[in-house]
Structure formats: structure tokens, C-alpha cells
PDB file of N, CA and C in Angstrom:
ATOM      1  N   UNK A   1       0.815  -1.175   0.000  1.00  0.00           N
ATOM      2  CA  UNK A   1       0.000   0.000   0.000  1.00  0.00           C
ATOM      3  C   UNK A   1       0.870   1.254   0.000  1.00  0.00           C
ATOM      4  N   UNK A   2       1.962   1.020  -0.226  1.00  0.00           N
ATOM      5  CA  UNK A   2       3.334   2.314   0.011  1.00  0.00           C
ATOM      6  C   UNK A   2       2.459   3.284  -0.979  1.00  0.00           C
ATOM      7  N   UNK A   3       2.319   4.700  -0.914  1.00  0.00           N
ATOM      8  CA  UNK A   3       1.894   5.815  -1.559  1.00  0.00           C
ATOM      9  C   UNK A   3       0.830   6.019  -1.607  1.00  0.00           C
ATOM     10  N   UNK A   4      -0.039   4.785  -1.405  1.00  0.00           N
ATOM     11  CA  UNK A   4      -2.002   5.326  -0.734  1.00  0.00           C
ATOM     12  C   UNK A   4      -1.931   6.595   0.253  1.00  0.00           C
ATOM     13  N   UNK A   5      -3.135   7.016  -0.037  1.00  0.00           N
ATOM     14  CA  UNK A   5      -2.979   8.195   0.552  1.00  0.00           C
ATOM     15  C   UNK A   5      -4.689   8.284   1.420  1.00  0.00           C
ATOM     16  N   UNK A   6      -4.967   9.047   2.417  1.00  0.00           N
ATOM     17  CA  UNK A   6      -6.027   9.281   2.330  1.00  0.00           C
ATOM     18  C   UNK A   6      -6.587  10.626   2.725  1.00  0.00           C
ATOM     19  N   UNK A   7      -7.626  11.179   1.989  1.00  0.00           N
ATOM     20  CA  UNK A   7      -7.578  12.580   1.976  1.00  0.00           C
ATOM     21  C   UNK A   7      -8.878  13.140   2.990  1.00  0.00           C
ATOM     22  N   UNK A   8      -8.136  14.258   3.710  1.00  0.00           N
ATOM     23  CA  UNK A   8      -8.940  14.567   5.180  1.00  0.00           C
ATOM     24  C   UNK A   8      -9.165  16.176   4.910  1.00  0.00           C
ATOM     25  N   UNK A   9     -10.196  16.743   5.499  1.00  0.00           N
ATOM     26  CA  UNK A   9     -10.382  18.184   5.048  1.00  0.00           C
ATOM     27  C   UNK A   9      -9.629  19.102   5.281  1.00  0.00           C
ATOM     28  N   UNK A  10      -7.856  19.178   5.755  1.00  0.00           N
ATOM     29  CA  UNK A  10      -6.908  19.852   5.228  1.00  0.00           C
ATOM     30  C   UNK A  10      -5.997  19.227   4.678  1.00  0.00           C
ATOM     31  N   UNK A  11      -5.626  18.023   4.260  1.00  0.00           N
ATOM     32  CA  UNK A  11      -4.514  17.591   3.415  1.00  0.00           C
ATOM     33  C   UNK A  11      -4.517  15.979   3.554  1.00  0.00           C
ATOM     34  N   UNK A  12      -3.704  15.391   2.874  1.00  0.00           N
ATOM     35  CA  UNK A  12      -3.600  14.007   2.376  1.00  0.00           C
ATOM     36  C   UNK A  12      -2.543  13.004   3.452  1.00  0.00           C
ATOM     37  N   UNK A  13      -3.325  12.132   4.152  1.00  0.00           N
ATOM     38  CA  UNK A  13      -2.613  11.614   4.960  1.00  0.00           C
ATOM     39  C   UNK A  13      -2.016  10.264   4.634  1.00  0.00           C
ATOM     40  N   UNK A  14      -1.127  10.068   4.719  1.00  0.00           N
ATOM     41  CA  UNK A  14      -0.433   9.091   4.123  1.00  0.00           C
ATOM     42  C   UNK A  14      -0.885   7.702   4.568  1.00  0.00           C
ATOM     43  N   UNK A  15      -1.165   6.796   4.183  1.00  0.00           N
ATOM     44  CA  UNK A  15      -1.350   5.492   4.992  1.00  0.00           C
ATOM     45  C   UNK A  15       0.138   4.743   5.052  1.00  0.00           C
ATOM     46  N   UNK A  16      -0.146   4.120   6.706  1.00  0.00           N
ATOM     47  CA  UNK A  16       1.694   3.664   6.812  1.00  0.00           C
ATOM     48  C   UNK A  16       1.253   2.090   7.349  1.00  0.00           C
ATOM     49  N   UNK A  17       0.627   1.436   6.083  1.00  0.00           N
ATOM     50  CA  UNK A  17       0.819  -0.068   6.347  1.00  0.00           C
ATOM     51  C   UNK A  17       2.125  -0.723   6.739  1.00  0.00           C
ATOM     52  N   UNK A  18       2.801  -0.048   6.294  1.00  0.00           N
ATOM     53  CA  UNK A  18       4.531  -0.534   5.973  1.00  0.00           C
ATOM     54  C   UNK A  18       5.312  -0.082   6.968  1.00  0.00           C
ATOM     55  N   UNK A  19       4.129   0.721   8.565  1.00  0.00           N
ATOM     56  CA  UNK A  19       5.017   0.919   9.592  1.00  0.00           C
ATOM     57  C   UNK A  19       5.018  -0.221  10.251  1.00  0.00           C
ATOM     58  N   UNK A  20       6.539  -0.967  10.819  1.00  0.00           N
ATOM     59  CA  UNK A  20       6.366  -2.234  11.353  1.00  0.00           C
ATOM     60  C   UNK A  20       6.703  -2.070  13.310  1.00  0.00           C
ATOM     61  N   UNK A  21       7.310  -0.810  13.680  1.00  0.00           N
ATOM     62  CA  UNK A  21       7.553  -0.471  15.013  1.00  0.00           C
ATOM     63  C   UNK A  21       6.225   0.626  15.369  1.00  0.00           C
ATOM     64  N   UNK A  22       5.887   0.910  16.641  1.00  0.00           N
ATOM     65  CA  UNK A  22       5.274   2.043  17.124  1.00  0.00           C
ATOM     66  C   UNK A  22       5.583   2.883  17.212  1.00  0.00           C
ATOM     67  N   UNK A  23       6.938   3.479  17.433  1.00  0.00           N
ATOM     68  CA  UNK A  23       7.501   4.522  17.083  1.00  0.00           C
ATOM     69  C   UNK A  23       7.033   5.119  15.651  1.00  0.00           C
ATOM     70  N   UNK A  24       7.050   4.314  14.423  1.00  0.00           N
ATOM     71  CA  UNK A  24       6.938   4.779  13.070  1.00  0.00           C
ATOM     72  C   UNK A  24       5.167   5.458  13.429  1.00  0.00           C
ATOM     73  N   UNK A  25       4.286   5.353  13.823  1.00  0.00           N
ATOM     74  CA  UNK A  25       3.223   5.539  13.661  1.00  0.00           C
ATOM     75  C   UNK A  25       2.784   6.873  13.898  1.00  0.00           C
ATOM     76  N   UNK A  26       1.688   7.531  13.397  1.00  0.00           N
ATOM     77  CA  UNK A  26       1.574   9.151  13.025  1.00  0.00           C
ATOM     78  C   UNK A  26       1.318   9.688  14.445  1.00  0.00           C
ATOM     79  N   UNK A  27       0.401   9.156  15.099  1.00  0.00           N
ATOM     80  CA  UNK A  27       0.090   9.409  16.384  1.00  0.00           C
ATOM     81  C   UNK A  27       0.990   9.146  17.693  1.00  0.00           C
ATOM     82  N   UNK A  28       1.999   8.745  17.691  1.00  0.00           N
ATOM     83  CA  UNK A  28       3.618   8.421  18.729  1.00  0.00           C
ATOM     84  C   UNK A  28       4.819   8.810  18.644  1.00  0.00           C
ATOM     85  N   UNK A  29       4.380   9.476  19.835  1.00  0.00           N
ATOM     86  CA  UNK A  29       5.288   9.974  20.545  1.00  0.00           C
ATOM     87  C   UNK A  29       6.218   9.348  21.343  1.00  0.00           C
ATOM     88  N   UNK A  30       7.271   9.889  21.635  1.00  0.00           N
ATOM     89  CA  UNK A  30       7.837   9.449  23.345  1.00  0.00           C
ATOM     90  C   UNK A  30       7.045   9.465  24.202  1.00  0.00           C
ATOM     91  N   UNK A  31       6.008  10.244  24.703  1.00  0.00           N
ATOM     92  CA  UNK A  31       5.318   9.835  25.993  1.00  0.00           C
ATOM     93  C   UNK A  31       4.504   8.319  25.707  1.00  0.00           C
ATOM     94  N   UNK A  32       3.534   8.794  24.385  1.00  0.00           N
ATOM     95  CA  UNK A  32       2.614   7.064  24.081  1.00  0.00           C
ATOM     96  C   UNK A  32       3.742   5.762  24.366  1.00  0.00           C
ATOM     97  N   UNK A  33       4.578   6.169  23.507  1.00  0.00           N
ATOM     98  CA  UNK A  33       5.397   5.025  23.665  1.00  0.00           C
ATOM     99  C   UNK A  33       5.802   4.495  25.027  1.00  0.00           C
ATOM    100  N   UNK A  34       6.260   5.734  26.329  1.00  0.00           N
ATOM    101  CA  UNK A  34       6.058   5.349  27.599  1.00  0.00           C
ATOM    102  C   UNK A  34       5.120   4.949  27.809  1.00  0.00           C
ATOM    103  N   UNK A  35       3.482   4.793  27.652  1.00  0.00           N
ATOM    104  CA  UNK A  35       2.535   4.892  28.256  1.00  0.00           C
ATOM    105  C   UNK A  35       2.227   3.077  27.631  1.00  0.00           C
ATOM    106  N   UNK A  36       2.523   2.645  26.263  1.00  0.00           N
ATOM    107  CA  UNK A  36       2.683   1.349  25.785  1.00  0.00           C
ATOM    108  C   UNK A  36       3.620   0.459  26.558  1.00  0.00           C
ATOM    109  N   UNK A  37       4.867   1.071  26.640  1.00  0.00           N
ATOM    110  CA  UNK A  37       5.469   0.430  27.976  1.00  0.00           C
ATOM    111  C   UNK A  37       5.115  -0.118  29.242  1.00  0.00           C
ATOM    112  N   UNK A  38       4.104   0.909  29.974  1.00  0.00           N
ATOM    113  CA  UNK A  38       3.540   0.905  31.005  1.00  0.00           C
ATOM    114  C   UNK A  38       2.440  -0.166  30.786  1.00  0.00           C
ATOM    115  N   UNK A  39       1.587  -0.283  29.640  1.00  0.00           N
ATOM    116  CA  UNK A  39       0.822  -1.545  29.244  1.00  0.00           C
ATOM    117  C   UNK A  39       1.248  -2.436  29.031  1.00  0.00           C
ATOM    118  N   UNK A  40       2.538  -2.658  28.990  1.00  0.00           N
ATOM    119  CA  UNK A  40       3.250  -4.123  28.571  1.00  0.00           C
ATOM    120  C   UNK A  40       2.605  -4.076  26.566  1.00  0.00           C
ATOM    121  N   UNK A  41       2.489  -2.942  25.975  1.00  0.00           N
ATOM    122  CA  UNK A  41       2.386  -3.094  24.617  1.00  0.00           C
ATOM    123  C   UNK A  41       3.982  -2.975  24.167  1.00  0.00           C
ATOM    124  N   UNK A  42       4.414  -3.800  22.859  1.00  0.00           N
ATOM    125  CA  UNK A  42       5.745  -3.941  22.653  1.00  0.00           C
ATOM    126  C   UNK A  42       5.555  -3.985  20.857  1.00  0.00           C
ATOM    127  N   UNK A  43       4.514  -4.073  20.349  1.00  0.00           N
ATOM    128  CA  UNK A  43       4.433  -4.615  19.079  1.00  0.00           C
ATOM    129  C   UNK A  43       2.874  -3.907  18.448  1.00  0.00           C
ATOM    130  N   UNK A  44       3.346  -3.475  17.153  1.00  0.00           N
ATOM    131  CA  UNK A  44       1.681  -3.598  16.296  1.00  0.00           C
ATOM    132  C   UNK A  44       0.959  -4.365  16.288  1.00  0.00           C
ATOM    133  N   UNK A  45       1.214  -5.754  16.706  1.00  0.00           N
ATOM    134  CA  UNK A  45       0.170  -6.619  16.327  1.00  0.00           C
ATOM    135  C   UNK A  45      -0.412  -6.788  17.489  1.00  0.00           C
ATOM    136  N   UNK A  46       0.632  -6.572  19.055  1.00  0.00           N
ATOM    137  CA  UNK A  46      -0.448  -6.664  20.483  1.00  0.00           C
ATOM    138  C   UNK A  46      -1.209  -5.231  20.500  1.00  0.00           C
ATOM    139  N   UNK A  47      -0.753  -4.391  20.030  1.00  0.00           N
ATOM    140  CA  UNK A  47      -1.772  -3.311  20.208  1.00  0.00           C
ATOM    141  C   UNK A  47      -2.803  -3.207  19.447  1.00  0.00           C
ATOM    142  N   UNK A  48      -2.800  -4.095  18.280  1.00  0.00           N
ATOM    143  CA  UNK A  48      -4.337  -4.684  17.265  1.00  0.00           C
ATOM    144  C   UNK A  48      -5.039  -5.033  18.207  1.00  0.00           C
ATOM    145  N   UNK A  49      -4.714  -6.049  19.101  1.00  0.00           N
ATOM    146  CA  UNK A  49      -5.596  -7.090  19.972  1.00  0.00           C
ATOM    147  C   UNK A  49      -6.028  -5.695  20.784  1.00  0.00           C
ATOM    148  N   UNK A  50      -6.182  -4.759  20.976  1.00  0.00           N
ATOM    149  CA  UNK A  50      -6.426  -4.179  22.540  1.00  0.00           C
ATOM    150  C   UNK A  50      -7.168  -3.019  21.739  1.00  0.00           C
ATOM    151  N   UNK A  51      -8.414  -2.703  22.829  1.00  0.00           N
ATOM    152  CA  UNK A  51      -9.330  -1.478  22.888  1.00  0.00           C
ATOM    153  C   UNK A  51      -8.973  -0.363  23.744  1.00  0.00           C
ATOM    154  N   UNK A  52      -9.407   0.767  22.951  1.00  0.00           N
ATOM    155  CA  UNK A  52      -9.200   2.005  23.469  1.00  0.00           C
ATOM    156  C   UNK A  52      -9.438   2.450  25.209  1.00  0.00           C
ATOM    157  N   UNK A  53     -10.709   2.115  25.399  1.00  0.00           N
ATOM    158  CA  UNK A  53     -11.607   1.960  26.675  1.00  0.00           C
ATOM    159  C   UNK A  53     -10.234   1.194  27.403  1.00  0.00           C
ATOM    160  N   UNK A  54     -10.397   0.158  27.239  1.00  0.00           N
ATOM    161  CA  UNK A  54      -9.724  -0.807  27.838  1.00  0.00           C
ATOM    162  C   UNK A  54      -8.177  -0.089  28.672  1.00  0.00           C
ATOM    163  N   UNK A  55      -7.711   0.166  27.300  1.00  0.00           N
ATOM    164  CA  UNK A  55      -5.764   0.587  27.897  1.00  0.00           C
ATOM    165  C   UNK A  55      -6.175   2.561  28.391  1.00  0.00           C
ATOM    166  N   UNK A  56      -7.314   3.127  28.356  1.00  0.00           N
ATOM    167  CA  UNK A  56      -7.159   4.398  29.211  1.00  0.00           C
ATOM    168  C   UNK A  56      -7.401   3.630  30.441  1.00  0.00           C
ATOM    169  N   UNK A  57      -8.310   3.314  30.653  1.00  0.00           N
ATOM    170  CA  UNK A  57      -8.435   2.370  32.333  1.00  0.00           C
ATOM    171  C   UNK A  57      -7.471   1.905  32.880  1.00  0.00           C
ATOM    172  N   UNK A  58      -6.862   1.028  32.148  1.00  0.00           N
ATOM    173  CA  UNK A  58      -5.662   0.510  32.774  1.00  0.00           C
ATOM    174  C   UNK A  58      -4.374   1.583  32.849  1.00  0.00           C
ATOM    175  N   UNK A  59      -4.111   2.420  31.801  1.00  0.00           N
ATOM    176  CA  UNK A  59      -3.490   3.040  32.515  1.00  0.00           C
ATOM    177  C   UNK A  59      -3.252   4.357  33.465  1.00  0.00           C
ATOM    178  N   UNK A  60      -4.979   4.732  33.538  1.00  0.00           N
ATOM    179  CA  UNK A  60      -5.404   5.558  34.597  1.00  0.00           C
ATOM    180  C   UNK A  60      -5.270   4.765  35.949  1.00  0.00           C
ATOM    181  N   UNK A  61      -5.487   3.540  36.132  1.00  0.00           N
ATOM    182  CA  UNK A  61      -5.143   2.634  37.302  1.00  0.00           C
ATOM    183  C   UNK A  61      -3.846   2.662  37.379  1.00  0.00           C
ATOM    184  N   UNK A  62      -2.780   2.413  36.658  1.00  0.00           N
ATOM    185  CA  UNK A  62      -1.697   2.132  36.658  1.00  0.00           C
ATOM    186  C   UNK A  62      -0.742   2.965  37.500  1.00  0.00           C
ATOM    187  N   UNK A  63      -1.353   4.513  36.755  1.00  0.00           N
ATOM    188  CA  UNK A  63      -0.243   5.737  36.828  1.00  0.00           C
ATOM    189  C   UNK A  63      -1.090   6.314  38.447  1.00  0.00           C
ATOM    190  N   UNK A  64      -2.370   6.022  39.032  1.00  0.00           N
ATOM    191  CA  UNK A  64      -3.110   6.572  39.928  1.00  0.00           C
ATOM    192  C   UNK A  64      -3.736   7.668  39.516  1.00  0.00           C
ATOM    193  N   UNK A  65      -3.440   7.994  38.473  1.00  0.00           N
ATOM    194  CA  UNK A  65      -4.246   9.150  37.295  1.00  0.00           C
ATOM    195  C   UNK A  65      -5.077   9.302  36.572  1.00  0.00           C
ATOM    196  N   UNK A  66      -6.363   9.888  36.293  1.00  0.00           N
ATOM    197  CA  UNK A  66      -6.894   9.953  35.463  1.00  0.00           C
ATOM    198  C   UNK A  66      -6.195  11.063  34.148  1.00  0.00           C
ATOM    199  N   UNK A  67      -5.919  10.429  32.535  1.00  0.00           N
ATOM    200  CA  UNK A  67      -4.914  11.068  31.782  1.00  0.00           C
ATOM    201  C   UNK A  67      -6.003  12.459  31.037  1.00  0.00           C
ATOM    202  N   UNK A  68      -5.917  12.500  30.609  1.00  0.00           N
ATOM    203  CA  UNK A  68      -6.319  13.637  29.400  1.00  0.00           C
ATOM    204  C   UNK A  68      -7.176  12.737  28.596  1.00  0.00           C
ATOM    205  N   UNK A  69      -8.489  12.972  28.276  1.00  0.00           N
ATOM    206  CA  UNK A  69      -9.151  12.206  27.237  1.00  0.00           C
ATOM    207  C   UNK A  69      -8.325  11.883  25.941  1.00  0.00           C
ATOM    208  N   UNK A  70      -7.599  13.043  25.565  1.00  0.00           N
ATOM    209  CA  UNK A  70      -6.951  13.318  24.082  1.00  0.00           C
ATOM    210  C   UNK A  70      -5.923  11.650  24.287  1.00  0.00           C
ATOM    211  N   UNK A  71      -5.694  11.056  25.251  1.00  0.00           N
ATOM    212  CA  UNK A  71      -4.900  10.051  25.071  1.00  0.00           C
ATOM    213  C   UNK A  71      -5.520   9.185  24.589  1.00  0.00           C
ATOM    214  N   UNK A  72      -6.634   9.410  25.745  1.00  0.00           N
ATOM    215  CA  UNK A  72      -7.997   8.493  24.520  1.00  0.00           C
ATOM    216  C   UNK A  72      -7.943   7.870  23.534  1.00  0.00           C
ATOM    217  N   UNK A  73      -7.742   9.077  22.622  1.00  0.00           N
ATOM    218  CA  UNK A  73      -8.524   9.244  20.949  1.00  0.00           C
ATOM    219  C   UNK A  73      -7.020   8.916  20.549  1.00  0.00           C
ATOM    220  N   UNK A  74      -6.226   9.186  20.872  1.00  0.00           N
ATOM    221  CA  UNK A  74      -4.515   8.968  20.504  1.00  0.00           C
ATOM    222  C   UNK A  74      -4.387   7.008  20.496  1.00  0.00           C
ATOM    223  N   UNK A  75      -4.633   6.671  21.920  1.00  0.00           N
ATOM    224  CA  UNK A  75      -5.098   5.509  21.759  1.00  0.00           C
ATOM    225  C   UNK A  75      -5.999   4.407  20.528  1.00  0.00           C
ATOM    226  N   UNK A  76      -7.279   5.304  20.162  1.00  0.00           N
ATOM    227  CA  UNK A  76      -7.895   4.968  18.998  1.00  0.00           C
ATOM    228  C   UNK A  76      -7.055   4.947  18.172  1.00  0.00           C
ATOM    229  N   UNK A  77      -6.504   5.857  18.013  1.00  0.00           N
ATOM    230  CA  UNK A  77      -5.906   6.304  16.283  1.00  0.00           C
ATOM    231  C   UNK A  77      -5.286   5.140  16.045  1.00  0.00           C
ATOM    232  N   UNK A  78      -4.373   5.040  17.208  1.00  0.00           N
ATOM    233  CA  UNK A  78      -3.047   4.158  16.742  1.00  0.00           C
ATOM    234  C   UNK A  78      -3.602   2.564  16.887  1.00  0.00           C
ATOM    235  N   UNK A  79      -4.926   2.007  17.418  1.00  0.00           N
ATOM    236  CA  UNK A  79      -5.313   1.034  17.427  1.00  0.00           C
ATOM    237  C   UNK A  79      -5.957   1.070  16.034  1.00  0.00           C
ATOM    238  N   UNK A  80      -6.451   1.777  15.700  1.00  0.00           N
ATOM    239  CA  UNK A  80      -6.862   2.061  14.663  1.00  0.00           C
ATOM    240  C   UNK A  80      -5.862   1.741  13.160  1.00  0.00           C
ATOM    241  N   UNK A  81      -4.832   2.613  13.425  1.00  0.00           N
ATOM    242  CA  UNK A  81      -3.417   2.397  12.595  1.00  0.00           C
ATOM    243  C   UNK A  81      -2.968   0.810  12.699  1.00  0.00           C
ATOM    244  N   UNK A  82      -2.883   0.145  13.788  1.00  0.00           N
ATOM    245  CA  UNK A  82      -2.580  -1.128  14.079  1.00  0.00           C
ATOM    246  C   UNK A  82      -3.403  -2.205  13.445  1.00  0.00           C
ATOM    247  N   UNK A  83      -5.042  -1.762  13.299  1.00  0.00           N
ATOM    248  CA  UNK A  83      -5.518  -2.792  12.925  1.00  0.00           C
ATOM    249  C   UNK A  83      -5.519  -2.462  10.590  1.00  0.00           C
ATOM    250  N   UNK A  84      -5.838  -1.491  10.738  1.00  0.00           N
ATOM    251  CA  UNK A  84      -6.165  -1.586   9.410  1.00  0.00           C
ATOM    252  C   UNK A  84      -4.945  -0.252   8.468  1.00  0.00           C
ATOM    253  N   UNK A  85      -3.924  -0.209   8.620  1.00  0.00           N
ATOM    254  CA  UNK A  85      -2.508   0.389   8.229  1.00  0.00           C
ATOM    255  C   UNK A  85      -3.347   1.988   7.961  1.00  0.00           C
ATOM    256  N   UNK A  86      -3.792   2.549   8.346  1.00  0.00           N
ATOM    257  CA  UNK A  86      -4.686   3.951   7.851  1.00  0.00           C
ATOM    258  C   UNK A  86      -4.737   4.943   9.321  1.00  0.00           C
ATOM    259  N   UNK A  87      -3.849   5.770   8.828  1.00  0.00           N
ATOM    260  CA  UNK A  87      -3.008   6.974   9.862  1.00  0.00           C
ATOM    261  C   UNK A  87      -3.731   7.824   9.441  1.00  0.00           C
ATOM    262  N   UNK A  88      -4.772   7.502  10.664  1.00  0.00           N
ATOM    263  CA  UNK A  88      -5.551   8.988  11.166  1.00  0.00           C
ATOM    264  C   UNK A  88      -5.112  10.170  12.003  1.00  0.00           C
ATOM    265  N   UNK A  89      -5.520  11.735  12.373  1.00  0.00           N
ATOM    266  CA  UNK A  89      -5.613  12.246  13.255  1.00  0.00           C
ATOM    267  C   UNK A  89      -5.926  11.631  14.812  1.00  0.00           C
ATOM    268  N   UNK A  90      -5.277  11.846  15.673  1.00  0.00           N
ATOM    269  CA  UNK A  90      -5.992  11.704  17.160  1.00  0.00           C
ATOM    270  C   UNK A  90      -6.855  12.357  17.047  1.00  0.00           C
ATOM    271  N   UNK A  91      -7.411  13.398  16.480  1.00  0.00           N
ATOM    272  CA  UNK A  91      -8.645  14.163  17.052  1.00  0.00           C
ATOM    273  C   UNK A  91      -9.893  13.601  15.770  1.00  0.00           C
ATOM    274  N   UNK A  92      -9.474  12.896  15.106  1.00  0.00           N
ATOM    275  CA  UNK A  92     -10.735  12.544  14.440  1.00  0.00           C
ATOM    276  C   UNK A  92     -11.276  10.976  14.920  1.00  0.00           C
ATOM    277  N   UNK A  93     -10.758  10.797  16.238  1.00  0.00           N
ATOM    278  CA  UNK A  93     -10.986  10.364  17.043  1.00  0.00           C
ATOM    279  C   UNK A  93     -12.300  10.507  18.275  1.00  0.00           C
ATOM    280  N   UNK A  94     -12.132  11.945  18.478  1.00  0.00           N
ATOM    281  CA  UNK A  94     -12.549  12.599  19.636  1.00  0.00           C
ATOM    282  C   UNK A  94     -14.021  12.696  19.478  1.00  0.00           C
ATOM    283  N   UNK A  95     -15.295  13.220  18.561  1.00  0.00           N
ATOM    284  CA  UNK A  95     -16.059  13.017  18.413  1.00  0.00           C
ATOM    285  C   UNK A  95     -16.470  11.797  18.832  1.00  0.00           C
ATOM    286  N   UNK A  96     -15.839  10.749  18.099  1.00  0.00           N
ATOM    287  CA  UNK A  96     -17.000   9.242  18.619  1.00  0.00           C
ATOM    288  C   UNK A  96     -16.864   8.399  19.938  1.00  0.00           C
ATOM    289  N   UNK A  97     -15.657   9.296  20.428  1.00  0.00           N
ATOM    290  CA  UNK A  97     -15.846   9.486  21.980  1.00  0.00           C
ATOM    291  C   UNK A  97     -16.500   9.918  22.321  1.00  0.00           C
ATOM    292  N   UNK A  98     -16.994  10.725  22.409  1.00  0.00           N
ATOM    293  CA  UNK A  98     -17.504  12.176  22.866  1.00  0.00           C
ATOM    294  C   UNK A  98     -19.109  11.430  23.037  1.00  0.00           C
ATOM    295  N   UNK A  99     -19.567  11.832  21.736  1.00  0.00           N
ATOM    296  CA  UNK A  99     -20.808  10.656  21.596  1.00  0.00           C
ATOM    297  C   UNK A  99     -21.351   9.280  22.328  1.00  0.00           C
ATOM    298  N   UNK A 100     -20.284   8.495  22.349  1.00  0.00           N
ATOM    299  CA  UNK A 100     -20.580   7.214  23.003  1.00  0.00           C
ATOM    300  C   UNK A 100     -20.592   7.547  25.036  1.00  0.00           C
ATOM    301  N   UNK A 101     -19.516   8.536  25.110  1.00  0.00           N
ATOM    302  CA  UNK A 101     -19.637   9.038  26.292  1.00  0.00           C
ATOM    303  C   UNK A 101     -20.841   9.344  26.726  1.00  0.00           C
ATOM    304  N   UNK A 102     -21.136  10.551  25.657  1.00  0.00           N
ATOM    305  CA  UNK A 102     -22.368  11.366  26.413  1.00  0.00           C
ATOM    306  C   UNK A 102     -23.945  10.233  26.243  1.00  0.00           C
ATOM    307  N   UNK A 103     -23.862   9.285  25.109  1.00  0.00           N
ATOM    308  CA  UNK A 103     -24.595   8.397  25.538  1.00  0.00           C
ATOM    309  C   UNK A 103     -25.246   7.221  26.917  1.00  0.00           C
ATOM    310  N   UNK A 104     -23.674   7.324  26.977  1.00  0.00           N
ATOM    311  CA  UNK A 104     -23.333   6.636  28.584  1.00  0.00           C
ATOM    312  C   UNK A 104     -23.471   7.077  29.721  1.00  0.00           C
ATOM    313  N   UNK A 105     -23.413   8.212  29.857  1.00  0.00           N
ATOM    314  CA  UNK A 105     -23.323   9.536  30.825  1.00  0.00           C
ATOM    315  C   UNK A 105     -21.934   9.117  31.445  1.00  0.00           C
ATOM    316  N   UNK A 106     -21.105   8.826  30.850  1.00  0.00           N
ATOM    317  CA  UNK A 106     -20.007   9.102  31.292  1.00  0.00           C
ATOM    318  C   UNK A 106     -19.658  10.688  30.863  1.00  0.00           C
ATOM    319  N   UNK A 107     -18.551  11.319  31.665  1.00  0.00           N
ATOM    320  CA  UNK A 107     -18.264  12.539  31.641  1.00  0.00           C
ATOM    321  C   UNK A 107     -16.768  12.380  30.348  1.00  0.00           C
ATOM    322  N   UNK A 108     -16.963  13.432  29.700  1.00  0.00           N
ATOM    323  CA  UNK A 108     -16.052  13.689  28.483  1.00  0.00           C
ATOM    324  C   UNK A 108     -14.490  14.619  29.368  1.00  0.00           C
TER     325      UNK A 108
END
């Protein structure tokens, strides 16, 4: 898929099937990458297996913290990136949080 592209309402985001570390991925950073650490995530393919919901919990338990939602959706992205090679925004994320939240009455 090297040079697929996919196009978002300011510019063309590259799809990175062909990223094989977490580091390579659009949404990671040094902190995510600490925070994958802290999950015992080591690989693209264990972070396929795992939900968004899931690894903020655990590592709001972990750290004794509740993080920033935006890790959230950062979380999505890159599970997202993991399962199907297509490097989204973290924040085009944030909406269907937002939504499923306020469905839930969980607080955003």
C-alpha cells in the first residue's frame, strides 16, 4: 500500500501499512510510547488485539491518574493504525468518543 494516501479536510494523509515499530506511527510519541510500555504493549500486532476503553483504564489505574481524554482518541488512532494500516488524526478520534460518552453519561 506504500503511496495510498487518504484525503482529510486539510490535506492528504499518508497510509503507513509498511510501519512495522510504534515509534513509526503518526500518532507516537515518546510519551505514548512510555505509556505502551507501562501496558506491557511492545508490538503492532499486540496493540491490534487491545481497545481504546480498555488501555485508558488501565493506565489511569496504573499511573493513579486519570490522563487527558486526548490520550484516549490517541489511543484509537493508533489502534486504529494497528488494525487496518490507515493513519488517522488523534482528534478525528474525539467526536466518537464524545458521543458514546455522552450516551453513557459518562463525563467527556
Amino acid at each position: 500500500m506504500s503511496g495510498a494516501c487518504i484525503r482529510t479536510a486539510k490535506k492528504a494523509v499518508p497510509l503507513v501499512a509498511e510501519a512495522t515499530a510504534l515509534s513509526e506511527f503518526r500518532n507516537v510519541g515518546e510519551a505514548m510510547l512510555r505509556d505502551f510500555e507501562l501496558l506491557g504493549i511492545a508490538s503492532v500486532a499486540e496493540l491490534a488485539k487491545q481497545e481504546a476503553d480498555e488501555l485508558y483504564a488501565r493506565l489511569s489505574r496504573i499511573t493513579g491518574s486519570r490522563r487527558d481524554p486526548f490520550v484516549h482518541d490517541t489511543f484509537a488512532a493508533a489502534i486504529h493504525q494497528a488494525k487496518t494500516g490507515e493513519a488517522l488524526d488523534w482528534w478525528a478520534f474525539t467526536p466518537i468518543r464524545k458521543k458514546r460518552q455522552a450516551g453513557s453519561g459518562l463525563i467527556t
